[in-house]
Protein backbone atom coordinates (compact mmCIF):
# COMPACT_ATOMS: atom_id res chain seq x y z
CA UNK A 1 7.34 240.39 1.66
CA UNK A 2 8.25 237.32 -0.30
CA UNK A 3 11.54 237.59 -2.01
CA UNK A 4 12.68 235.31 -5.39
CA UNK A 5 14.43 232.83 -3.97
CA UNK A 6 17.05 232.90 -6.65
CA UNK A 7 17.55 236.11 -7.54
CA UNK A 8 20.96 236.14 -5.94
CA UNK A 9 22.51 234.32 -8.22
CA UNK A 10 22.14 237.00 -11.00
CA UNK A 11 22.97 239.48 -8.86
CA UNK A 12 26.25 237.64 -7.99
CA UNK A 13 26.91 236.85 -11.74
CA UNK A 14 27.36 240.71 -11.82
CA UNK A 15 29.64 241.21 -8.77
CA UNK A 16 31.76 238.63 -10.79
CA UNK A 17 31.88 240.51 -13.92
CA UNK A 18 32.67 243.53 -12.05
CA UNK A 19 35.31 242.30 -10.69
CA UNK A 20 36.93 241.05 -13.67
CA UNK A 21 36.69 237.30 -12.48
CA UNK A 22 34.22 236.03 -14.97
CA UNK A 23 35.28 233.19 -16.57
CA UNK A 24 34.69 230.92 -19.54
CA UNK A 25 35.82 228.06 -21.87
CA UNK A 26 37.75 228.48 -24.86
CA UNK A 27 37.32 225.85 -27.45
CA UNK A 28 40.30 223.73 -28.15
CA UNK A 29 40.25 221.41 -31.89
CA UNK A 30 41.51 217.97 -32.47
CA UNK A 31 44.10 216.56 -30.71
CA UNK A 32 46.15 218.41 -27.63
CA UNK A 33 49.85 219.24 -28.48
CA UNK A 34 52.40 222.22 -28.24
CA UNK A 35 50.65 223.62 -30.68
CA UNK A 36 46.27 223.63 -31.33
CA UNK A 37 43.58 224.92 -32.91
CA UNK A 38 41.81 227.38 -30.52
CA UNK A 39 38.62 228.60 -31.45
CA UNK A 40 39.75 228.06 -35.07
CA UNK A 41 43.19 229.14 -35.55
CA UNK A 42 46.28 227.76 -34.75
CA UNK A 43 48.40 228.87 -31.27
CA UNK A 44 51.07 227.70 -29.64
CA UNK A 45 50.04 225.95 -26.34
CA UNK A 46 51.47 227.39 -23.13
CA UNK A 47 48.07 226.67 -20.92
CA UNK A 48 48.26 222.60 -20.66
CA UNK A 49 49.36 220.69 -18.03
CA UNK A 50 50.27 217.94 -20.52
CA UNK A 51 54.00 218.23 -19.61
CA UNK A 52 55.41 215.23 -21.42
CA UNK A 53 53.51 215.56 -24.66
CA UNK A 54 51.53 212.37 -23.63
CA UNK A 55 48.11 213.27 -24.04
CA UNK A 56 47.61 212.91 -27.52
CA UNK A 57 49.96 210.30 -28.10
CA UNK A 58 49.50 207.16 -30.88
CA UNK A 59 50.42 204.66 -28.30
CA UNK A 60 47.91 205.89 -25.70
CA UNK A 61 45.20 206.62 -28.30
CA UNK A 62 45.72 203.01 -29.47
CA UNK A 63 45.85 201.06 -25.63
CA UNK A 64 42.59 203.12 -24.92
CA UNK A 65 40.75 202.23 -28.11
CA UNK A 66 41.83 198.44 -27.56
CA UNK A 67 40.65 198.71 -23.86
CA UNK A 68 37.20 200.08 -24.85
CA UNK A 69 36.51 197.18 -27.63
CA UNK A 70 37.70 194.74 -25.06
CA UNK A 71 36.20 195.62 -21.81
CA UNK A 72 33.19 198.45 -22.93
CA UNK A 73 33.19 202.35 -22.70
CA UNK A 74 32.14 202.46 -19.09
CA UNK A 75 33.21 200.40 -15.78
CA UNK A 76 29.34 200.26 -15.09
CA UNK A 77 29.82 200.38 -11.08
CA UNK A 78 32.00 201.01 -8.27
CA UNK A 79 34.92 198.63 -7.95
CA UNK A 80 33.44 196.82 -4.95
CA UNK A 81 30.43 195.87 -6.80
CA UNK A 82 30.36 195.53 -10.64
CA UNK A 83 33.28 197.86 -11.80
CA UNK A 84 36.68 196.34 -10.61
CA UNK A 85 38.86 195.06 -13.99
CA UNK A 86 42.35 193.47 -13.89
CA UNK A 87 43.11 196.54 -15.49
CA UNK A 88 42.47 198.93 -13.00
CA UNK A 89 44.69 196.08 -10.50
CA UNK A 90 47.37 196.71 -13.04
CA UNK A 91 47.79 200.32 -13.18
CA UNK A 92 47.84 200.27 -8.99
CA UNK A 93 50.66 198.00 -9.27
CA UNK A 94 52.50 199.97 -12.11
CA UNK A 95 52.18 203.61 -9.78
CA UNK A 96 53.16 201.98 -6.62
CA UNK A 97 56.08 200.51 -8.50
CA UNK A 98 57.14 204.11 -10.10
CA UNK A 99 56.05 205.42 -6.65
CA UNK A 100 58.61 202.96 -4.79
CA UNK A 101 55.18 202.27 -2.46
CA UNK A 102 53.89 199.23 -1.21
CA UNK A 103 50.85 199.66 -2.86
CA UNK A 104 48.17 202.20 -4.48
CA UNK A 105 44.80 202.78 -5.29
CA UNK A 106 43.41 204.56 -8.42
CA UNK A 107 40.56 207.21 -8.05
CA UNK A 108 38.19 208.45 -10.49
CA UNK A 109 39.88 211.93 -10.15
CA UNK A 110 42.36 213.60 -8.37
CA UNK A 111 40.32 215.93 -7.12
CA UNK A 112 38.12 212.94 -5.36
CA UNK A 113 40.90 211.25 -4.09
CA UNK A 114 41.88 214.21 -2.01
CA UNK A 115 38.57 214.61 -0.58
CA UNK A 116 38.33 210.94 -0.09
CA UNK A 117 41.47 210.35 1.44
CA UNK A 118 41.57 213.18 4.14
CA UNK A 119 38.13 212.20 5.03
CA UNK A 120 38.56 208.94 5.61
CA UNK A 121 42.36 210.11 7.54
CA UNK A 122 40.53 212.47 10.40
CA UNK A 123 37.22 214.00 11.78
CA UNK A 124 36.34 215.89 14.06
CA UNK A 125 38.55 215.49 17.34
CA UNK A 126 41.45 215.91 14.90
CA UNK A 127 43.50 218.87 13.43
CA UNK A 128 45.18 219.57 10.05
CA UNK A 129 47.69 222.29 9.23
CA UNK A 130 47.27 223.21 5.59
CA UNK A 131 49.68 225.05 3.24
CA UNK A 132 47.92 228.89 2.25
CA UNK A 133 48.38 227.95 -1.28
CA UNK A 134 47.55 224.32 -1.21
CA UNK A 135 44.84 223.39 -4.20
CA UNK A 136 41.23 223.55 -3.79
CA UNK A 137 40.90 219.91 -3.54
CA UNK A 138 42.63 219.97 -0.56
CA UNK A 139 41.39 222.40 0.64
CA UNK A 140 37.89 221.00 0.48
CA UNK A 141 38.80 217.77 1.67
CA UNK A 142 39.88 219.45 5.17
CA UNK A 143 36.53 221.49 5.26
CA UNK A 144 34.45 218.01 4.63
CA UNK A 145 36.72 215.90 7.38
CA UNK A 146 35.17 217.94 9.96
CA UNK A 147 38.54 218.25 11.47
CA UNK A 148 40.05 221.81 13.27
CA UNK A 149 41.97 223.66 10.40
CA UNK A 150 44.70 226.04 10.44
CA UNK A 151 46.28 227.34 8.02
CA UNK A 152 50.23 228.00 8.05
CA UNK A 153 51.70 230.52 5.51
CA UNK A 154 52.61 229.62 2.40
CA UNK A 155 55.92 226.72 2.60
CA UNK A 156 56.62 228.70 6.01
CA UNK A 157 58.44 225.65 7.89
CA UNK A 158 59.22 227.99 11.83
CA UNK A 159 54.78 228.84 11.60
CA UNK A 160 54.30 225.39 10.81
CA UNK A 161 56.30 224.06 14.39
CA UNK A 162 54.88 227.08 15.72
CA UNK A 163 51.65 226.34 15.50
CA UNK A 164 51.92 222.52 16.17
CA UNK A 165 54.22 223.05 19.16
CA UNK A 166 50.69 225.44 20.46
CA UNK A 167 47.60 222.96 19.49
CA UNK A 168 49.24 219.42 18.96
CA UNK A 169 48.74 218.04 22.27
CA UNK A 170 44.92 219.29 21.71
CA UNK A 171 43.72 217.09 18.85
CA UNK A 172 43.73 212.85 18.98
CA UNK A 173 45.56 212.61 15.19
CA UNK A 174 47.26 215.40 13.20
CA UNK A 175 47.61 215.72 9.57
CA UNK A 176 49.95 218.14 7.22
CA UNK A 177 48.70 218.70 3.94
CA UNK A 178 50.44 220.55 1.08
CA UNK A 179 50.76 220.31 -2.90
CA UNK A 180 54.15 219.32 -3.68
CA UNK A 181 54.56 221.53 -6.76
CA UNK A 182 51.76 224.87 -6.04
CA UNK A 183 50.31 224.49 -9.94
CA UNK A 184 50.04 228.27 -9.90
CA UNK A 185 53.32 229.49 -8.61
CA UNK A 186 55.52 227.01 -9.72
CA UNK A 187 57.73 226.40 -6.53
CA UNK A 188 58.30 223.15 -4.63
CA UNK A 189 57.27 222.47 -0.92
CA UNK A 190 60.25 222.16 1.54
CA UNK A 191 59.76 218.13 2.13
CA UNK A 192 63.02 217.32 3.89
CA UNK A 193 62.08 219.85 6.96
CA UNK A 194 58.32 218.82 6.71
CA UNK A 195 59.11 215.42 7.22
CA UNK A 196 61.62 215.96 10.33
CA UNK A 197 58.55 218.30 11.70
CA UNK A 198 55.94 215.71 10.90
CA UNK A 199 57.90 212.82 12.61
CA UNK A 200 58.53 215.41 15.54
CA UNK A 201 54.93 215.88 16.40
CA UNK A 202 53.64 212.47 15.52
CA UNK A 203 51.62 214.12 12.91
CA UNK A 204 50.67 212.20 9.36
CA UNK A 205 51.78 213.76 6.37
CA UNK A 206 50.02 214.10 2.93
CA UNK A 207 51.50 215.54 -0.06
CA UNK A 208 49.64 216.16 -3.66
CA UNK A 209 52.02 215.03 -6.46
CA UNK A 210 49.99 215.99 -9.20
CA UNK A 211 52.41 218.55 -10.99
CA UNK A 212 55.44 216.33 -9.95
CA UNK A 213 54.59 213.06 -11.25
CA UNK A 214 56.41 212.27 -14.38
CA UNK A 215 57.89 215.26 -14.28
CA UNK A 216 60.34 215.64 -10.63
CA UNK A 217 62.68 213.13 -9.70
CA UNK A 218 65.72 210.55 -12.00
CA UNK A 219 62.47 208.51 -12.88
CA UNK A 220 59.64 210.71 -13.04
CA UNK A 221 58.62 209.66 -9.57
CA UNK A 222 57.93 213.01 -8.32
CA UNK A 223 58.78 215.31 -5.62
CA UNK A 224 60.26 212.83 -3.28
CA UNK A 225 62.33 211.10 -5.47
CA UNK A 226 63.71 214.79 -6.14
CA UNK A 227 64.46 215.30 -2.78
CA UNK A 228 65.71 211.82 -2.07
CA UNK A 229 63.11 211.15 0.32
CA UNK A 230 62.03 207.85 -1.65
CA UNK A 231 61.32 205.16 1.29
CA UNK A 232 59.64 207.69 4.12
CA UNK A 233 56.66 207.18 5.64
CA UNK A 234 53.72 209.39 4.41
CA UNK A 235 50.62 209.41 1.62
CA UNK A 236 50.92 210.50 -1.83
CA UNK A 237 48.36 211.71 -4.05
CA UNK A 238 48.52 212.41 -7.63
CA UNK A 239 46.42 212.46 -10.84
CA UNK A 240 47.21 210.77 -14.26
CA UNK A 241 45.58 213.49 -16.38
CA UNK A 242 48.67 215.51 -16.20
CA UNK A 243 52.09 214.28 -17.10
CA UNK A 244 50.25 210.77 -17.59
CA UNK A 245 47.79 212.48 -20.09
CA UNK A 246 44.73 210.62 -19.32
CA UNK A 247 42.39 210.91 -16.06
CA UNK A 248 42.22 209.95 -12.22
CA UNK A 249 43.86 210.24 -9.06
CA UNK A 250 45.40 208.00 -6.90
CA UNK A 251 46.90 207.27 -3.58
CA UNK A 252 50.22 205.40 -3.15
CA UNK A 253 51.53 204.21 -0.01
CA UNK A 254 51.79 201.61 3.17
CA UNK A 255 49.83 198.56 2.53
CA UNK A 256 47.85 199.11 5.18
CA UNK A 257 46.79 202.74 4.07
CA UNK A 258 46.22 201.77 0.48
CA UNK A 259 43.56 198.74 2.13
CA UNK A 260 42.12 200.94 4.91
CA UNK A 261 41.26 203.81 1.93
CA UNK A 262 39.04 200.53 0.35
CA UNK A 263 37.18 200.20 3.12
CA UNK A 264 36.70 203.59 4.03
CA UNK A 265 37.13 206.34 1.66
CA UNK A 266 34.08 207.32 0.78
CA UNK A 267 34.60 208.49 -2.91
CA UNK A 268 36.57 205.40 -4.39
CA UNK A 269 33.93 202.79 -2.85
CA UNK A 270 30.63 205.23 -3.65
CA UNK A 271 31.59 206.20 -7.23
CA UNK A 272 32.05 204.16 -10.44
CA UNK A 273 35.54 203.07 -11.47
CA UNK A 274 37.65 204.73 -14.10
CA UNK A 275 36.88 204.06 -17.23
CA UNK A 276 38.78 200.88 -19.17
CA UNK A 277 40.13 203.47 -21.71
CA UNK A 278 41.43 205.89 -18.98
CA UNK A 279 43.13 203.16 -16.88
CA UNK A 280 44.88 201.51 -20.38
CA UNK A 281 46.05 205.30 -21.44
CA UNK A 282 47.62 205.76 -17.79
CA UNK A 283 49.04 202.99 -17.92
CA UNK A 284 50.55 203.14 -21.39
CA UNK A 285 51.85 206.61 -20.41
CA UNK A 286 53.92 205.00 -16.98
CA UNK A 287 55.27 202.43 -19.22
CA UNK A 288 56.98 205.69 -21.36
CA UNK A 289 58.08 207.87 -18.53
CA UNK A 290 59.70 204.40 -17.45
CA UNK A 291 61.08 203.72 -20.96
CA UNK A 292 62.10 207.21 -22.55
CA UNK A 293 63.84 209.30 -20.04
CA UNK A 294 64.51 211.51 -22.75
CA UNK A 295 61.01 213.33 -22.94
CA UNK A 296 61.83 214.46 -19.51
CA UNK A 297 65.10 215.44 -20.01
CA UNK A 298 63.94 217.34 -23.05
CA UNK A 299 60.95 219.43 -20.88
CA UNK A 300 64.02 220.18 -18.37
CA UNK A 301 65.51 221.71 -21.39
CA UNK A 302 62.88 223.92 -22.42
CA UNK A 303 62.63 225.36 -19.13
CA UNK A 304 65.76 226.08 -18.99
CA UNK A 305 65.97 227.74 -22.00
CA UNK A 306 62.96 229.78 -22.07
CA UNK A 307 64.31 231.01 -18.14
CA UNK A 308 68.01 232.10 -19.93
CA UNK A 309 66.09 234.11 -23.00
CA UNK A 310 63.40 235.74 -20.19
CA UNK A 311 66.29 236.92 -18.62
CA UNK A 312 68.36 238.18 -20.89
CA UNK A 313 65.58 239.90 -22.99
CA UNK A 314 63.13 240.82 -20.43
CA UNK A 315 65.49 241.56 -17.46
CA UNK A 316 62.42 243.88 -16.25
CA UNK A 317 59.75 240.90 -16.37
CA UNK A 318 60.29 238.90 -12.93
CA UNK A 319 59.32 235.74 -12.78
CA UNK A 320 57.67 234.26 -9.79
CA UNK A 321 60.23 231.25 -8.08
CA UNK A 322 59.87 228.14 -9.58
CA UNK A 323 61.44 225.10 -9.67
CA UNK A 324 58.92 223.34 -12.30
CA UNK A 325 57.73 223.56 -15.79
CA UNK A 326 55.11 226.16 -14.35
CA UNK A 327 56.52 229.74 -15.12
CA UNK A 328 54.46 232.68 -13.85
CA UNK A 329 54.51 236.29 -13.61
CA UNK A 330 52.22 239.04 -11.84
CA UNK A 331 50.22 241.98 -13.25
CA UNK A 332 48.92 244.61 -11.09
CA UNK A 333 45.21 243.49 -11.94
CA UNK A 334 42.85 240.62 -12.92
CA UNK A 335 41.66 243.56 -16.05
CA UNK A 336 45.73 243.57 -17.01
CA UNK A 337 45.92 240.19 -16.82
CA UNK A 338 42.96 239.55 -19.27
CA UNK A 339 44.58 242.23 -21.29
CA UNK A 340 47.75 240.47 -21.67
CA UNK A 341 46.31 237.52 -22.44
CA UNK A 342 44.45 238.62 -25.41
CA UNK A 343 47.56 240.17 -26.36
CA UNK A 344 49.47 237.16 -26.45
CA UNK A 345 46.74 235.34 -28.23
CA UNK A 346 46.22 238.16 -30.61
CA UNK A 347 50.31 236.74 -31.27
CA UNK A 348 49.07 233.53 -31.22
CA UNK A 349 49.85 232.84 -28.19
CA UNK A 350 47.74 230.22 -25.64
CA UNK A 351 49.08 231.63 -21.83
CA UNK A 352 45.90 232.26 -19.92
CA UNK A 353 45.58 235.12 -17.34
CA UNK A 354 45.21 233.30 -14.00
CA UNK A 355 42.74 235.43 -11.37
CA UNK A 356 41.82 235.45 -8.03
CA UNK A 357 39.80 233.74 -6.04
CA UNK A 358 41.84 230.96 -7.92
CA UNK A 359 45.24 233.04 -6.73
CA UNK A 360 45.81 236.14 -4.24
CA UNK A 361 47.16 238.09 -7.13
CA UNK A 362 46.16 237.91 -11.06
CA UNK A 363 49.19 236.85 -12.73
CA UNK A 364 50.54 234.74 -16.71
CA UNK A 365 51.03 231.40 -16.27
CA UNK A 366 53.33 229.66 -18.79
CA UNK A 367 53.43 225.79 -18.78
CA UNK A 368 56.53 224.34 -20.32
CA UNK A 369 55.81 220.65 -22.45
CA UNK A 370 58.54 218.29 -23.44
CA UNK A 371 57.08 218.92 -26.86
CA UNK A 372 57.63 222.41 -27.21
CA UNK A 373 60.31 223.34 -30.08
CA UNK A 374 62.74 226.16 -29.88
CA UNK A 375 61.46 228.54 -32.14
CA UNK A 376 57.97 227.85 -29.89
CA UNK A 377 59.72 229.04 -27.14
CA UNK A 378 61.33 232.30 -29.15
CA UNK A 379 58.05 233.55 -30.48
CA UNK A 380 56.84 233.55 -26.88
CA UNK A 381 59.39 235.80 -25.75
CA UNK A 382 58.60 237.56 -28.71
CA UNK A 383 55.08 238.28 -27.97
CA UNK A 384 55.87 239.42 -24.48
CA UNK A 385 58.99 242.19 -25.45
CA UNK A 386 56.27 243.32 -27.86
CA UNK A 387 53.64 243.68 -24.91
């Protein structure tokens, strides 16, 4: 009997809705702040991952619109063919000097230079011990490397040497992977001891800085300035459409990393270079961070705050542990956690319920910006005693 070859995907379509993990956009007007105009009214925005207010920033808006009457909307190639600009030279310079690298190279995404660099890193007589939690992209990138995976639980440090001290000797090169700040828990990866256990078993260690850059560290370097681990050997990966409030990834480190990822990684020298615009708002935004400390300071502010009114108004509402602008707490169900969420928009309110398979457990997630004002932060709390 001949069967529709596609028939499946309806039928999984419905599975999804059963479950309560269908998902959708929601569409956001004019230009991103702390507050916007979703599907036609006005709500305070606790969903972005814009944490420095960057993203819809006059001086960005004017170095992209300069970049695209100067150099063209588009790159027009890959960078080892038609699409390399100064530009793009210029804003590898500017991470790897916020970085404190030797060098770095910019991707067209974060989530491509992931996949890119672990690829090119190992294959298949090699093994890579990922973080439970880590982000799909890295997640991904192991799977497409070909290499032996095994997962350790989530920022468990004794698995970790437990498992290396068991298949180490097994596999030619060894990598650790983990997200330096998990984007939807909120908590920080314990660097210091995965560094002494990396340098132990001669393994290579990767770390995603994407919700630490601009945000961690006296500088905005990230995670391992926070830690005071500026100067160690390892890879970092980040993306400048967070904190940087434009797009693409990129890869700081050795000088001989940064030149082997040219030559090898297959999704910087296969895909077209960011665009001029992108590269000129990125770099705008580094020149900031550099120059106005106080946009940090200020986001390090509002977390606090909003953390000291949770806690005194809703002693009963825990938090999950976080040591980031990411604030998240856990309902019972992915159908509560769409219920809360209309709630809170129904108060005007933009805090999306977050559902598996993107986490184990359906849960808020409230993302602080350096742009937030108090009485933002008040009606929040607010809308969730009234809930």
């Amino acid at each position: 009997m001949r069967t529709e070859p596609y028939a499946w995907i309806e039928e999984s379509l419905a599975t999804i809705h059963r479950a309560d993990w269908y998902r959708s956009v929601q569409k956001i007007h004019g230009l991103p702040g702390a507050t916007v105009l979703l599907e036609g009214r006005e709500v305070i925005n606790f969903a972005s991952n814009d944490y420095l207010g960057l993203a819809g920033d006059q001086r960005l808006i004017a170095a992209a619109t300069m970049a695209i009457q100067e150099l063209g909307t588009g790159s027009t190639g890959s960078r080892l063919l038609s699409g390399h600009r100064e530009l793009h030279r210029e804003l590898e310079r500017a991470i790897a000097s916020l970085k404190q690298t030797e060098d770095a190279i910019v991707f067209s995404s974060g989530y491509l230079a992931n996949l890119g660099t672990i690829t090119a890193l190992v294959g298949k007589r090699d093994l890579i011990l990922s973080d439970q939690y880590n982000h799909s992209s890295l997640k991904n990138g192991a799977i497409l490397s070909g290499a032996t995976i095994i997962e350790y639980p989530h920022c468990d440090v004794e698995a970790l040497r437990t498992k290396l001290s068991q298949q180490r000797q097994n596999y030619r090169r060894c990598l650790i992977i983990t997200d330096s700040v998990f984007s939807m828990d909120g908590d920080l990866c314990p660097l210091p001891a995965l560094l002494e256990i990396a340098d132990e078993f001669s393994c290579m260690l990767l770390i995603d800085e994407a919700h630490a850059t601009g945000v961690l560290g006296n500088t905005g370097a990230g995670c391992i300035e926070h830690f005071g681990c500026t100067g160690r050997q390892l890879i970092q990966i980040g993306t400048l459409s967070k904190a940087l409030g434009s797009l693409g990834g990129y890869v700081a480190g050795s000088t001989a990393m940064i030149d082997f990822l040219r030559n090898r990684a297959p999704t910087w020298i296969y895909t077209t270079a960011l665009s001029p615009a992108d590269v000129a708002a990125a770099l705008t935004a580094i020149k900031i961070i550099q120059q106005e400390p106080q946009r940090r300071i200020q986001l390090w502010q509002n977390v606090a705050q909003l953390k000291q009114v949770m806690q005194q108004q809703l002693p009963k509402l825990k938090l999950l542990s976080s040591s980031s602008p990411i604030l998240c707490f856990q309902l019972p169900s992915a159908a509560d956690a769409l219920k809360v969420g209309q709630q809170l928009k129904s108060a005007d309110i933009f805090a999306p319920a977050i559902r598996p398979p993107t986490v184990p457990t359906s849960r808020i997630r409230i993302s602080l910006m350096a742009t937030h004002e108090s009485t933002h932060i008040d009606k929040l709390v607010k809308a969730l005693s009234s809930i």
